[in-house]
N, C-alpha and C. Protein backbone atom coordinates (compact mmCIF):
# COMPACT_ATOMS: atom_id res chain seq x y z
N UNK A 1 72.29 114.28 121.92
CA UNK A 1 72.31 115.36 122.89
C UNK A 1 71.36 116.45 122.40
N UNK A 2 70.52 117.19 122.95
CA UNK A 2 69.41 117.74 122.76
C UNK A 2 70.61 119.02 122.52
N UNK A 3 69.57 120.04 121.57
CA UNK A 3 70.30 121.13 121.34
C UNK A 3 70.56 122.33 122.50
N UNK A 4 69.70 122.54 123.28
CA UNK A 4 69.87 123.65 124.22
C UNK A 4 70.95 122.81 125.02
N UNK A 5 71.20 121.83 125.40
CA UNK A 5 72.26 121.10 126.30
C UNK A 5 73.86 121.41 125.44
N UNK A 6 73.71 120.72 123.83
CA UNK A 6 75.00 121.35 123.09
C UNK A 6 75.51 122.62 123.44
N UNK A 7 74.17 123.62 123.14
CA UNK A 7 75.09 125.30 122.93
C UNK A 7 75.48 125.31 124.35
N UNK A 8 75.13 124.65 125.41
CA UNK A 8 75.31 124.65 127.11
C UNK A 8 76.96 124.10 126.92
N UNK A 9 76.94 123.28 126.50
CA UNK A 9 78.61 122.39 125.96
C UNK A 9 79.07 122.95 125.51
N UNK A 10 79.10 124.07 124.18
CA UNK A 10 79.69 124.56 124.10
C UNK A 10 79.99 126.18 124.66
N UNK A 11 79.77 126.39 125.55
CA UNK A 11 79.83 128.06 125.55
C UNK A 11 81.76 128.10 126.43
N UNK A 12 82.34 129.20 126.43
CA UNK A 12 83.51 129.01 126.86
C UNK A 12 83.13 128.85 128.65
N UNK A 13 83.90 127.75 128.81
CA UNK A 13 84.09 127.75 130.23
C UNK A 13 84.97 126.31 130.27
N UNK A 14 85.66 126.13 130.98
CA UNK A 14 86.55 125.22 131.25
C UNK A 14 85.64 123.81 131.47
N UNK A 15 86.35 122.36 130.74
CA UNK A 15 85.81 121.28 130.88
C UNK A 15 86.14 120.37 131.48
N UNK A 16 86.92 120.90 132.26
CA UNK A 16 87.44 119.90 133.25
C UNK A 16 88.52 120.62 134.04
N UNK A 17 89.66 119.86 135.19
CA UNK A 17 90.11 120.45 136.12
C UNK A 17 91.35 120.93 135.36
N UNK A 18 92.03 121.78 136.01
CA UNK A 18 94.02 122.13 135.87
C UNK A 18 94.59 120.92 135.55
N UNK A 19 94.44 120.06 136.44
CA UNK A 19 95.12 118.85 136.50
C UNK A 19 95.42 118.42 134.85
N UNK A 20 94.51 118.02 134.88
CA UNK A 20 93.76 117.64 133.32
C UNK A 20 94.08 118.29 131.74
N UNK A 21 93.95 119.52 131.99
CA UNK A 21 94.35 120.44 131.14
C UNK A 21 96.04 120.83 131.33
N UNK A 22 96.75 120.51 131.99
CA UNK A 22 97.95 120.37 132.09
C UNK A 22 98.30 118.71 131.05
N UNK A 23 98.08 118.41 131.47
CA UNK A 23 98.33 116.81 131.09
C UNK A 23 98.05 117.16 129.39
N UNK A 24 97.03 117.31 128.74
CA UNK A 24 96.34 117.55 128.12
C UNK A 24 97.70 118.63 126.49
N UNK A 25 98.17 119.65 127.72
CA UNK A 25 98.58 120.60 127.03
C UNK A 25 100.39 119.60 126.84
N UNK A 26 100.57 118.91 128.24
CA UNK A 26 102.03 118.21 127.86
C UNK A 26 101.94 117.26 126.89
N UNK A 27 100.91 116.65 126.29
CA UNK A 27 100.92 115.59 125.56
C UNK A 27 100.81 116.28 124.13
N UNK A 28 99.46 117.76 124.13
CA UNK A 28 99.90 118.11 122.57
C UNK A 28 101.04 118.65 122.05
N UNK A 29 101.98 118.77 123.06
CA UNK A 29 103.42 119.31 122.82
C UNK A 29 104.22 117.79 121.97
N UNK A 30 103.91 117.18 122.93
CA UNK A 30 104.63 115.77 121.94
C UNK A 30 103.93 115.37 120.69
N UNK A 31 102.52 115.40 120.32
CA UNK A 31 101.88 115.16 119.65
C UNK A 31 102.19 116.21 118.44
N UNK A 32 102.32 117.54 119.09
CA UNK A 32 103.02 118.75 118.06
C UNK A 32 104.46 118.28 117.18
N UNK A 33 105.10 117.64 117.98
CA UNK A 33 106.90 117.29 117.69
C UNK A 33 106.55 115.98 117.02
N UNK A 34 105.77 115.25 117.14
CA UNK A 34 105.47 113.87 115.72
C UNK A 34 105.33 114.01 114.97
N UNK A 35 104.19 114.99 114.42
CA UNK A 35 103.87 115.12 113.68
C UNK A 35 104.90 116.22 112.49
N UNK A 36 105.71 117.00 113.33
CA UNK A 36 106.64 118.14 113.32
C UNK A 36 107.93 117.14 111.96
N UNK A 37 107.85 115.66 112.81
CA UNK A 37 108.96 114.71 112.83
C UNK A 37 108.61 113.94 110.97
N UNK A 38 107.26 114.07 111.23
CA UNK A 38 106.71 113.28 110.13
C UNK A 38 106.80 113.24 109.28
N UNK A 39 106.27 112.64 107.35
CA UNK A 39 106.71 113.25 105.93
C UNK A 39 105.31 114.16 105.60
N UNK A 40 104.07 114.22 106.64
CA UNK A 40 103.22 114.53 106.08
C UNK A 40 103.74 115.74 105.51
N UNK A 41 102.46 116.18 104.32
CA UNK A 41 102.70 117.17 103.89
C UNK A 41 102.14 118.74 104.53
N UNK A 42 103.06 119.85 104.72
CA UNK A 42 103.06 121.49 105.15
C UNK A 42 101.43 121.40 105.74
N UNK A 43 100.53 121.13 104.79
CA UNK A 43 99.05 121.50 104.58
C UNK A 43 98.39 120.68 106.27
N UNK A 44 98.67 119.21 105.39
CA UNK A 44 98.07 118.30 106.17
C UNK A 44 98.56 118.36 108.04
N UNK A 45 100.13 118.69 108.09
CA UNK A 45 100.31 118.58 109.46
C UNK A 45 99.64 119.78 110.27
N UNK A 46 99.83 121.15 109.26
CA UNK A 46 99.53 122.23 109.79
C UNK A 46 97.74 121.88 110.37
N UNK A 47 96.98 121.52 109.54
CA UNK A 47 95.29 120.99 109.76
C UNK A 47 95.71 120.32 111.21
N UNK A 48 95.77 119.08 111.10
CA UNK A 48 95.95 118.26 112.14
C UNK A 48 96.88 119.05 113.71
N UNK A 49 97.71 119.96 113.35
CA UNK A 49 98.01 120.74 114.84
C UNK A 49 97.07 121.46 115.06
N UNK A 50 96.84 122.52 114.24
CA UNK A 50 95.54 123.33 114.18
C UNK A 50 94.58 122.77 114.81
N UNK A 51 93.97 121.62 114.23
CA UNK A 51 92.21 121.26 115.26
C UNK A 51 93.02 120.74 116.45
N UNK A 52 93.90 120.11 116.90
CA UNK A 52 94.39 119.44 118.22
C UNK A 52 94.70 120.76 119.21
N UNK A 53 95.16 122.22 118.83
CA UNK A 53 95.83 122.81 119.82
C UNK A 53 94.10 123.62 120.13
N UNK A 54 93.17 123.78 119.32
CA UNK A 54 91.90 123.94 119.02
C UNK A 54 90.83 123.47 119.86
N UNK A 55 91.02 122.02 119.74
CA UNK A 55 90.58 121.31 121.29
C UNK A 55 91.13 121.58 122.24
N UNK A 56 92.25 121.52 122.38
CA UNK A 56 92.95 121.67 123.64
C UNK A 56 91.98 123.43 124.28
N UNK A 57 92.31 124.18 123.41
CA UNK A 57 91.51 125.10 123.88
C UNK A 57 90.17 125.05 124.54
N UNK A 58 89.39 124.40 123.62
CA UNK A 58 88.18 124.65 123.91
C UNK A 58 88.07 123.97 125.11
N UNK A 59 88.61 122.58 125.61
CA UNK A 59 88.95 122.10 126.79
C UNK A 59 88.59 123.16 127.92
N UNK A 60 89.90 123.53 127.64
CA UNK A 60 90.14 124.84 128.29
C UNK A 60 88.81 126.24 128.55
N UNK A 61 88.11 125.94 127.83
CA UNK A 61 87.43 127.39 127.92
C UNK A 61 87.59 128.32 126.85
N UNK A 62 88.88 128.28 125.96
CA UNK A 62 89.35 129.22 125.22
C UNK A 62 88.78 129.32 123.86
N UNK A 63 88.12 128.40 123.38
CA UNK A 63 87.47 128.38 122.09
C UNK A 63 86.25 127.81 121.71
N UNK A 64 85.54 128.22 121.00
CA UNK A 64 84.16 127.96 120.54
C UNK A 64 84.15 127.72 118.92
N UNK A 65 83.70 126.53 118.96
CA UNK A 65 83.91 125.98 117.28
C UNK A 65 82.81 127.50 117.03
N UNK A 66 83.18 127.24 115.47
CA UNK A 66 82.75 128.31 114.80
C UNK A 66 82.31 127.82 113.51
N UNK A 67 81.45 127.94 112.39
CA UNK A 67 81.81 127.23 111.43
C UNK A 67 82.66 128.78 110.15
N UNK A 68 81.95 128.26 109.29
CA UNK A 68 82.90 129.54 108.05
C UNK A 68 82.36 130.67 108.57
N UNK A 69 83.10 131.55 107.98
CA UNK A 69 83.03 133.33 107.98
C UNK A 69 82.44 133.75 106.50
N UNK A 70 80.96 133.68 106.78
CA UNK A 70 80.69 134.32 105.07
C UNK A 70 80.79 135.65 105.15
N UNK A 71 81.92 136.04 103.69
CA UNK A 71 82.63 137.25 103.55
C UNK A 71 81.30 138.42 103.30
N UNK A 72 80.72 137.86 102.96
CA UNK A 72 79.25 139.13 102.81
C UNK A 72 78.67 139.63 104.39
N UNK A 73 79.70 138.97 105.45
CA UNK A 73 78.27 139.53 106.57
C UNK A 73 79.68 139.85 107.75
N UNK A 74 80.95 140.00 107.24
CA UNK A 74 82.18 140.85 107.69
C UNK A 74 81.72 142.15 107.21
N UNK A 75 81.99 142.48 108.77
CA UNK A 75 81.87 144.61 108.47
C UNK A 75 83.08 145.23 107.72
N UNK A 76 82.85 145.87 107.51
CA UNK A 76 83.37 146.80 106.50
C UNK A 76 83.94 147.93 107.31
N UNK A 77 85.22 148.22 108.08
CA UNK A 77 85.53 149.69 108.62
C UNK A 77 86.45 150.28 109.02
């Protein structure tokens, strides 16, 4: 995928219909409670809900990957 088309992919705006994003949001609820259910460990389940409710967002419109926050270029105020 060419790059000006990516940052086009990613900018916030919804990726599909209600419909969809309903469905979407009922399934990471169960997907939340498996993993909830599971032996993984605190770290690992917390990661794995984290990027899933993450997508779900960005789905949505609501989020834009980001990569790190280098602490030298946070304002100060």
């Amino acid at each position: 995928m060419p790059t000006n088309n990516l940052s086009n992919f990613m900018e916030s705006s919804m990726k599909t219909n209600q419909k969809t994003v309903e469905e979407l949001e009922r399934l990471l609820a169960d997907y939340i409670q498996v993993i909830e259910a599971s032996d993984l460990r605190h770290l690992s389940a917390n990661m794995y809900m984290t990027q899933s409710i993450n997508f779900v967002r960005w789905v949505k419109g609501d989020y834009v990957p980001k990569g790190r926050t280098n602490k030298s270029e946070i304002a100060v105020g």
